[in-house]
PDB file of N, CA and C in Angstrom:
ATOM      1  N   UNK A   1      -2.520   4.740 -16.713  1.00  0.00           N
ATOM      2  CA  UNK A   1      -2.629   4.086 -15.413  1.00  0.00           C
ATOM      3  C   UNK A   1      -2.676   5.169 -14.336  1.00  0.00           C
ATOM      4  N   UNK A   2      -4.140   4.940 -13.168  1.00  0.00           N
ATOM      5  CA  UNK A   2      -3.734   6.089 -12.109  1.00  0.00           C
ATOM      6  C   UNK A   2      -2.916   5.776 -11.173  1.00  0.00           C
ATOM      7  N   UNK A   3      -2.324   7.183 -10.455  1.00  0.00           N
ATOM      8  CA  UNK A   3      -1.473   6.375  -9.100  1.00  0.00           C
ATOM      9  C   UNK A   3      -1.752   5.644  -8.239  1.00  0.00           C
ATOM     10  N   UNK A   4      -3.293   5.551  -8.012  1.00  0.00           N
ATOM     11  CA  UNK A   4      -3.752   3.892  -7.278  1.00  0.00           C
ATOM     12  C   UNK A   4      -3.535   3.095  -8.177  1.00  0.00           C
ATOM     13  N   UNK A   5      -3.532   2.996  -9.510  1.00  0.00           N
ATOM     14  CA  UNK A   5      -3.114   1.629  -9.998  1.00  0.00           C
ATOM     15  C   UNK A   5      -1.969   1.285 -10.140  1.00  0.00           C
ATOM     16  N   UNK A   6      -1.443   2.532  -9.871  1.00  0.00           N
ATOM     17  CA  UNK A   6       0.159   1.976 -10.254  1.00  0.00           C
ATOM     18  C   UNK A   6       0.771   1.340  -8.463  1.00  0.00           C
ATOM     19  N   UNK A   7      -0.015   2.528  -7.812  1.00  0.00           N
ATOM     20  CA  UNK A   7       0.588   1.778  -6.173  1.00  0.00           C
ATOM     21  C   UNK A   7       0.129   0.397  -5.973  1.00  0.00           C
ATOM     22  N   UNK A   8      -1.253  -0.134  -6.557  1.00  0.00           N
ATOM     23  CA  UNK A   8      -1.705  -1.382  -6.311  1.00  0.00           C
ATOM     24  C   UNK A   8      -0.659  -2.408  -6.852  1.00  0.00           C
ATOM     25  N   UNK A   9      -0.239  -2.045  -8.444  1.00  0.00           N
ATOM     26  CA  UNK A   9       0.831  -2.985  -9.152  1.00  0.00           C
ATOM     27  C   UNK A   9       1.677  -3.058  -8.501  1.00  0.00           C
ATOM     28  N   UNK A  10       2.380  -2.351  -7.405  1.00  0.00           N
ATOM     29  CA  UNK A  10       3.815  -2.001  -6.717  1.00  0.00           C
ATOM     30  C   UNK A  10       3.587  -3.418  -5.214  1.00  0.00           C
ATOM     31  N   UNK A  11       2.326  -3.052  -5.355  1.00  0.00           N
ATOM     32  CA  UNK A  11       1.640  -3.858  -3.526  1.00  0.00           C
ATOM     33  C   UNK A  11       1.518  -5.199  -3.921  1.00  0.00           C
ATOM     34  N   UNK A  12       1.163  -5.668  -5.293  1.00  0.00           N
ATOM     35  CA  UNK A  12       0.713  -6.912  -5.990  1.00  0.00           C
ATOM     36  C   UNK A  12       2.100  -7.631  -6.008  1.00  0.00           C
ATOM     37  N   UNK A  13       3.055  -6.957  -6.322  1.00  0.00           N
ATOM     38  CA  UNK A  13       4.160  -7.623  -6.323  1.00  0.00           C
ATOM     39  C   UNK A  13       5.231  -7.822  -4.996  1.00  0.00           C
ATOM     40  N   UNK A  14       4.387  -7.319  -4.238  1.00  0.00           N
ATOM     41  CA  UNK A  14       4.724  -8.208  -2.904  1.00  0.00           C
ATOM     42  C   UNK A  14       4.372  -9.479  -2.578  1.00  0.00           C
ATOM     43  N   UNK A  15       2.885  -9.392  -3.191  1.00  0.00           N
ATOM     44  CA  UNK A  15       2.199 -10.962  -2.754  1.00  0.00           C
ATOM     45  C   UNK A  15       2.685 -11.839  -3.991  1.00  0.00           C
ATOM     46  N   UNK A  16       2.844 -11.435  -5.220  1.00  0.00           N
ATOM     47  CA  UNK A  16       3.366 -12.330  -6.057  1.00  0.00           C
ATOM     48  C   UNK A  16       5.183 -12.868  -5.717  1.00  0.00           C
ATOM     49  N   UNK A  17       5.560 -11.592  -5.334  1.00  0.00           N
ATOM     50  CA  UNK A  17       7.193 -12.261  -5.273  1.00  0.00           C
ATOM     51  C   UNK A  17       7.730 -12.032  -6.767  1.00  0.00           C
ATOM     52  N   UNK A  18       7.027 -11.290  -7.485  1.00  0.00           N
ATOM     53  CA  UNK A  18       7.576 -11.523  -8.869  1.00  0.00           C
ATOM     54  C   UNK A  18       8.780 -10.436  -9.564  1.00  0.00           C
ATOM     55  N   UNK A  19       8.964  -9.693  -8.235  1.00  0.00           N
ATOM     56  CA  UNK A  19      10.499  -8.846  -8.061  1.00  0.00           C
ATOM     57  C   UNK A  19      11.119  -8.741  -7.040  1.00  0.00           C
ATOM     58  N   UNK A  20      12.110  -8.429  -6.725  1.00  0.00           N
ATOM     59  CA  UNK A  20      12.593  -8.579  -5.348  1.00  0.00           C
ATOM     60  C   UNK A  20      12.312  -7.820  -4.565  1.00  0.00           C
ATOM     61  N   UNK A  21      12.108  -7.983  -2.958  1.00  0.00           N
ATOM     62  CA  UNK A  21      11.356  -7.327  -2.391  1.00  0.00           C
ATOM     63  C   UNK A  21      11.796  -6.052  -2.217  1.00  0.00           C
ATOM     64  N   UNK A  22      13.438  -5.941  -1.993  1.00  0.00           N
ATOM     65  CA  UNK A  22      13.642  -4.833  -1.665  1.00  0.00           C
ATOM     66  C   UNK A  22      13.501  -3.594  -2.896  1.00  0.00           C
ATOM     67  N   UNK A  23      13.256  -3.934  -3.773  1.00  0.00           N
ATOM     68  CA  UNK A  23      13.489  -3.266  -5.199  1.00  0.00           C
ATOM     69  C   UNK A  23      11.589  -2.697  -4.640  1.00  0.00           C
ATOM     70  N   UNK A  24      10.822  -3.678  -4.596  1.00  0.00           N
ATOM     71  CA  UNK A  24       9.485  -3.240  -4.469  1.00  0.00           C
ATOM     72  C   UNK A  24       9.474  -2.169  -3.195  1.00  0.00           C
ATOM     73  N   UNK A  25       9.956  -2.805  -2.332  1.00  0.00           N
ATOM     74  CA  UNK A  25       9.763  -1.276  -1.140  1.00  0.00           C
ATOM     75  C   UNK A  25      10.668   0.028  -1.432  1.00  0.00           C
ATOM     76  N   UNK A  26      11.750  -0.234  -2.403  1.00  0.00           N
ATOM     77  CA  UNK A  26      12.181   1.232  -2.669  1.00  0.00           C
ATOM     78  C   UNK A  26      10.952   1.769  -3.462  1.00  0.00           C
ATOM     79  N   UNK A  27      10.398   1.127  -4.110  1.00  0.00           N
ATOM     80  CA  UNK A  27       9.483   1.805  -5.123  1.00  0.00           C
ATOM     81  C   UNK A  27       8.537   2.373  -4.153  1.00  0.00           C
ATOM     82  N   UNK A  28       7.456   1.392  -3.299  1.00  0.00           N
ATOM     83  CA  UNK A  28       7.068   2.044  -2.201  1.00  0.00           C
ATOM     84  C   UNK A  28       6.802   3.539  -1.857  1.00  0.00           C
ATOM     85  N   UNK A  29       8.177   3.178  -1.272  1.00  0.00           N
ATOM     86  CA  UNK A  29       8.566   4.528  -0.780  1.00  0.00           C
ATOM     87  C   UNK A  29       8.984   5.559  -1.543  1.00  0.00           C
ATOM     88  N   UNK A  30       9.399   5.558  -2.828  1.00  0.00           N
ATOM     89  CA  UNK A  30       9.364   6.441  -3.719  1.00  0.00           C
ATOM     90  C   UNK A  30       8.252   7.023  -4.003  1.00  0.00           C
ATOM     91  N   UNK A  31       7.731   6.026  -4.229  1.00  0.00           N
ATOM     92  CA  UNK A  31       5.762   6.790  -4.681  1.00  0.00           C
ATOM     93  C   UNK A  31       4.592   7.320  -3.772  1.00  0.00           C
ATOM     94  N   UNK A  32       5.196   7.222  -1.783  1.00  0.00           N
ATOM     95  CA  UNK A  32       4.708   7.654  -0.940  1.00  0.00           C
ATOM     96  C   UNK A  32       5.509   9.225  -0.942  1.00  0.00           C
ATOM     97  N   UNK A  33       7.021   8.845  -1.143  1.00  0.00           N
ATOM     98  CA  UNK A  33       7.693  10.420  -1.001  1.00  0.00           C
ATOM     99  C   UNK A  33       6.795  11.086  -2.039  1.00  0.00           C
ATOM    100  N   UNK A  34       6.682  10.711  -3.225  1.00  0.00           N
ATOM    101  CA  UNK A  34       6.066  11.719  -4.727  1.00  0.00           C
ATOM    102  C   UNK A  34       4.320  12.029  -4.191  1.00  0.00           C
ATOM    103  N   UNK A  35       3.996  11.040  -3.559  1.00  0.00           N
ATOM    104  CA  UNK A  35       2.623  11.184  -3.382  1.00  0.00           C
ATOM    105  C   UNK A  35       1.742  11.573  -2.710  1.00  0.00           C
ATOM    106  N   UNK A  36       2.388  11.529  -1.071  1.00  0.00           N
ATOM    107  CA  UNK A  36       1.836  11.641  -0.200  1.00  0.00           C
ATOM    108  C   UNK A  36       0.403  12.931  -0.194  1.00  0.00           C
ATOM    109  N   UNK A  37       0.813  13.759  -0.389  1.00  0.00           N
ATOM    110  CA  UNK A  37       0.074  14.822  -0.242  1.00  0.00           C
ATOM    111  C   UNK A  37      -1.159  14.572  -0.882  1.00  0.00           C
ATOM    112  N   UNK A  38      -1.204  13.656  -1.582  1.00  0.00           N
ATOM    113  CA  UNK A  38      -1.857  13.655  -3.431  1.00  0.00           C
ATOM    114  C   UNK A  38      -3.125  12.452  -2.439  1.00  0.00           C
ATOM    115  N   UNK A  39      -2.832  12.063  -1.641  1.00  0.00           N
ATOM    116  CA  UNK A  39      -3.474  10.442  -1.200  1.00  0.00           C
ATOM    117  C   UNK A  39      -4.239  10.656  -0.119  1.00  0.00           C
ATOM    118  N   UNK A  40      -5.188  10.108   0.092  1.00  0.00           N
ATOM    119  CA  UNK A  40      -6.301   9.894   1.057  1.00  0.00           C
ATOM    120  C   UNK A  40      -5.137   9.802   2.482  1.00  0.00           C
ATOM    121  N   UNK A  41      -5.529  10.140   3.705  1.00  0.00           N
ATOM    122  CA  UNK A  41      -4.996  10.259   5.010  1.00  0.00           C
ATOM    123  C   UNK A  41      -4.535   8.913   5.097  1.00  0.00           C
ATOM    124  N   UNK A  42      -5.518   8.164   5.310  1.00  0.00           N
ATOM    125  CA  UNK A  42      -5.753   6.554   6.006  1.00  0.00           C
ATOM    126  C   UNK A  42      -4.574   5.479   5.102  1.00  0.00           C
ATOM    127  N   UNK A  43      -4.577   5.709   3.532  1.00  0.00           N
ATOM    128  CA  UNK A  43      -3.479   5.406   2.883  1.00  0.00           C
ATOM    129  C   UNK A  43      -2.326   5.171   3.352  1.00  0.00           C
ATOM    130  N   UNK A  44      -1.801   6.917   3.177  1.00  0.00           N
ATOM    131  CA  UNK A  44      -0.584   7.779   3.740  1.00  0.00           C
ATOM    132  C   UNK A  44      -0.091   6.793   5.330  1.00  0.00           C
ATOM    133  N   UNK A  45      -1.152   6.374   6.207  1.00  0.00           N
ATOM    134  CA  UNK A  45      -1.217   6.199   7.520  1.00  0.00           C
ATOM    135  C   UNK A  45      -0.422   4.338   7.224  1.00  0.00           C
ATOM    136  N   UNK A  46      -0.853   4.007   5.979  1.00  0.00           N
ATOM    137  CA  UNK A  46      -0.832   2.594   6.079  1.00  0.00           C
ATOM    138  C   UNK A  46       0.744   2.512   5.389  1.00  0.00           C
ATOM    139  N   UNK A  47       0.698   3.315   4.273  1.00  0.00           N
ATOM    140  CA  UNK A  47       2.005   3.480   3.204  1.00  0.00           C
ATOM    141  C   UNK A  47       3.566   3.845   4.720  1.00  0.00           C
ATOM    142  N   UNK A  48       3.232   4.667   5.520  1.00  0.00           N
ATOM    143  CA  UNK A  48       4.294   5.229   6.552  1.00  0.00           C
ATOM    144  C   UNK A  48       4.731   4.176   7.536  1.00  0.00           C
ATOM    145  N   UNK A  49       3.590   3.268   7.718  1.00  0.00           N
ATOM    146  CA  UNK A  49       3.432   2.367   8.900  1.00  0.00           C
ATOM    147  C   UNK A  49       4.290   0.727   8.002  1.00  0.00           C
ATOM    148  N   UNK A  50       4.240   0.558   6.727  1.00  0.00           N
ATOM    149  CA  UNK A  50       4.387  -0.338   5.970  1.00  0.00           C
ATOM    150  C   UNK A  50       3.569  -1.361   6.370  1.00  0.00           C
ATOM    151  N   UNK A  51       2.469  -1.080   6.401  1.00  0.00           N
ATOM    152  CA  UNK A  51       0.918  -2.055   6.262  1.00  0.00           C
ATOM    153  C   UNK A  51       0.568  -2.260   5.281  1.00  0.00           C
ATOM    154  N   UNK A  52       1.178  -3.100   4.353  1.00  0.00           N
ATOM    155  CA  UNK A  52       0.868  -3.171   2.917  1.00  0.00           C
ATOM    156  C   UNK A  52      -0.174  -4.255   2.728  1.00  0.00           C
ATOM    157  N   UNK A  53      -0.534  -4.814   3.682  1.00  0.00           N
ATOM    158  CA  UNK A  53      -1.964  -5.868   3.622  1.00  0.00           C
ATOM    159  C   UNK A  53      -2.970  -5.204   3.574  1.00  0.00           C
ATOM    160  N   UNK A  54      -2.932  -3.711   4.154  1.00  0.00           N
ATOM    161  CA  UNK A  54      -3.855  -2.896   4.743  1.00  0.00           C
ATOM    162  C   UNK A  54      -4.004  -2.243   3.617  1.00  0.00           C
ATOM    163  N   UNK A  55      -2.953  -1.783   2.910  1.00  0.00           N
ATOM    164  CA  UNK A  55      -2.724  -0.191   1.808  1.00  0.00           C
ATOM    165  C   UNK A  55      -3.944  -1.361   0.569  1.00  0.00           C
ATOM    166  N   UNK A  56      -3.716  -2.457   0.733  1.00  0.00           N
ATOM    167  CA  UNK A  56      -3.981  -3.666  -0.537  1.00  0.00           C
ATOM    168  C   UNK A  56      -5.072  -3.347  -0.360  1.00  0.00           C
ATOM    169  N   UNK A  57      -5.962  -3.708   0.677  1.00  0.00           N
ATOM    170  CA  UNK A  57      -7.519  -3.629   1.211  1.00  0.00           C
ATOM    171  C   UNK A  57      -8.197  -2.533   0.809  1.00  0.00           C
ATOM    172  N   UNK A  58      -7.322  -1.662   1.683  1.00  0.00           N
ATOM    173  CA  UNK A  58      -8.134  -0.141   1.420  1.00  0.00           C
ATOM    174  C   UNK A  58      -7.678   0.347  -0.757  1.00  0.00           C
ATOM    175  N   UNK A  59      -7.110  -0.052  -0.634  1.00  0.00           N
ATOM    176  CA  UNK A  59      -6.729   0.176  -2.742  1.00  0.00           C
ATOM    177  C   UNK A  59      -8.193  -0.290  -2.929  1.00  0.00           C
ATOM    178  N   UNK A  60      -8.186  -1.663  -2.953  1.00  0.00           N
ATOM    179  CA  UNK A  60      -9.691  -2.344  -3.030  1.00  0.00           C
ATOM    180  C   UNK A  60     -10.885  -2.520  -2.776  1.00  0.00           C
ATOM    181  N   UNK A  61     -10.820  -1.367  -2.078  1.00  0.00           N
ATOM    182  CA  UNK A  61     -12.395  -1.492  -1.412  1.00  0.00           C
ATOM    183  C   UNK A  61     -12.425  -2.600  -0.383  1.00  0.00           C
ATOM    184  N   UNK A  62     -11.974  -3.424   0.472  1.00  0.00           N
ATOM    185  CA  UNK A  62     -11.999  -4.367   0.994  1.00  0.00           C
ATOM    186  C   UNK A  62     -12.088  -4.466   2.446  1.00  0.00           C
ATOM    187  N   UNK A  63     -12.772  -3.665   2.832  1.00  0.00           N
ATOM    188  CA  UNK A  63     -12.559  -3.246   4.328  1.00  0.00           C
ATOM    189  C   UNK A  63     -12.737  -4.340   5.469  1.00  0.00           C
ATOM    190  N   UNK A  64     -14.016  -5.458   4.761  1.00  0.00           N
ATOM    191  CA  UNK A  64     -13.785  -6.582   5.413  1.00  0.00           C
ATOM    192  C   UNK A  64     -12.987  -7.553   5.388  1.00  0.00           C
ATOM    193  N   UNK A  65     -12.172  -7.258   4.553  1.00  0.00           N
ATOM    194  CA  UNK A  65     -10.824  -8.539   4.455  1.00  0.00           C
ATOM    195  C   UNK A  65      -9.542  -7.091   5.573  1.00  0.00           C
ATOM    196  N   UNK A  66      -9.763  -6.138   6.157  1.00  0.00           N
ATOM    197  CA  UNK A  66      -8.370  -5.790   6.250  1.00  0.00           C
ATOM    198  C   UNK A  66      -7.779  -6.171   7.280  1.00  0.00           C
ATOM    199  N   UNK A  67      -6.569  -6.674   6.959  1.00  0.00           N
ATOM    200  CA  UNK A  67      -5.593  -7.734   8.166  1.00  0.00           C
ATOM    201  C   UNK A  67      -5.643  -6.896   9.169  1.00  0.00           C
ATOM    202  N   UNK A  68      -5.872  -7.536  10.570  1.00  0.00           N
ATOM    203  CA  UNK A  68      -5.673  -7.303  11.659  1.00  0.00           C
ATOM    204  C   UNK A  68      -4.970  -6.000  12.073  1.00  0.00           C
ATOM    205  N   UNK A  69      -4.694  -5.425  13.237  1.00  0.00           N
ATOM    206  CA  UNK A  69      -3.808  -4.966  13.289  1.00  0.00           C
ATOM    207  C   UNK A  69      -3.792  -3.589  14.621  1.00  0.00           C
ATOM    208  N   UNK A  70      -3.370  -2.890  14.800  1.00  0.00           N
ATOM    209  CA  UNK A  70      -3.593  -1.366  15.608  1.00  0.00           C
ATOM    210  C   UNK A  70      -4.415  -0.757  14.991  1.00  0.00           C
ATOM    211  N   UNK A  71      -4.154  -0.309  13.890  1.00  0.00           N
ATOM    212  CA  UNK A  71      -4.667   0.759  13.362  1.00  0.00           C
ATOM    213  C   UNK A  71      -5.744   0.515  12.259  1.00  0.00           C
ATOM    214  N   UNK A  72      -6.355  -0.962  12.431  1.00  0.00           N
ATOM    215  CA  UNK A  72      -7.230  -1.216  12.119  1.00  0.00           C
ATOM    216  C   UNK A  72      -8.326  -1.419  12.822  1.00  0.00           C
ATOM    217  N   UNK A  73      -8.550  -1.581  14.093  1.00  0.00           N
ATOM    218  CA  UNK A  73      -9.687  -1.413  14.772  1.00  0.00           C
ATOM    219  C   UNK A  73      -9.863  -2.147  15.651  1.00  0.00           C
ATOM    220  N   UNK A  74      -8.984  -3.669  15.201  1.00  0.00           N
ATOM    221  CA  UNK A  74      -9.442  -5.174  15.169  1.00  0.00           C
ATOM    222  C   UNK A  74      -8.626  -5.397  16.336  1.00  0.00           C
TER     223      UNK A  74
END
């Protein structure tokens, strides 16, 4: 598994609910502390900000679904 897939599995289980949340944002942030350097800017920008609708989008290619926001454009 790469570390986008593993950050996507970490982001998925926000929208599922299928661990508790706070357990998911320690992970989060564990894998932004281990990673940061390792990750595209705009990521890093979304992972720091906790835009995880955003981090979801941009994981996915999804630029036209990305939620609203400042630092999205919109």
């Amino acid at each position: 598994m790469s570390d986008f897939d593993t950050l996507l599995k970490h982001l998925e289980s926000l929208e599922t609910r299928d661990r508790p949340v706070a357990n998911v944002i320690a992970d989060l942030d564990a894998f932004h502390r281990d990673h940061a350097a390792d990750l595209p800017p705009r990521l890093v920008h979304f992972l720091e900000r906790r835009s995880y609708g955003k981090a979801v989008a941009f994981l996915r290619g999804e630029k036209e679904n990305m939620p609203p926001g400042g630092c999205s454009g919109h």
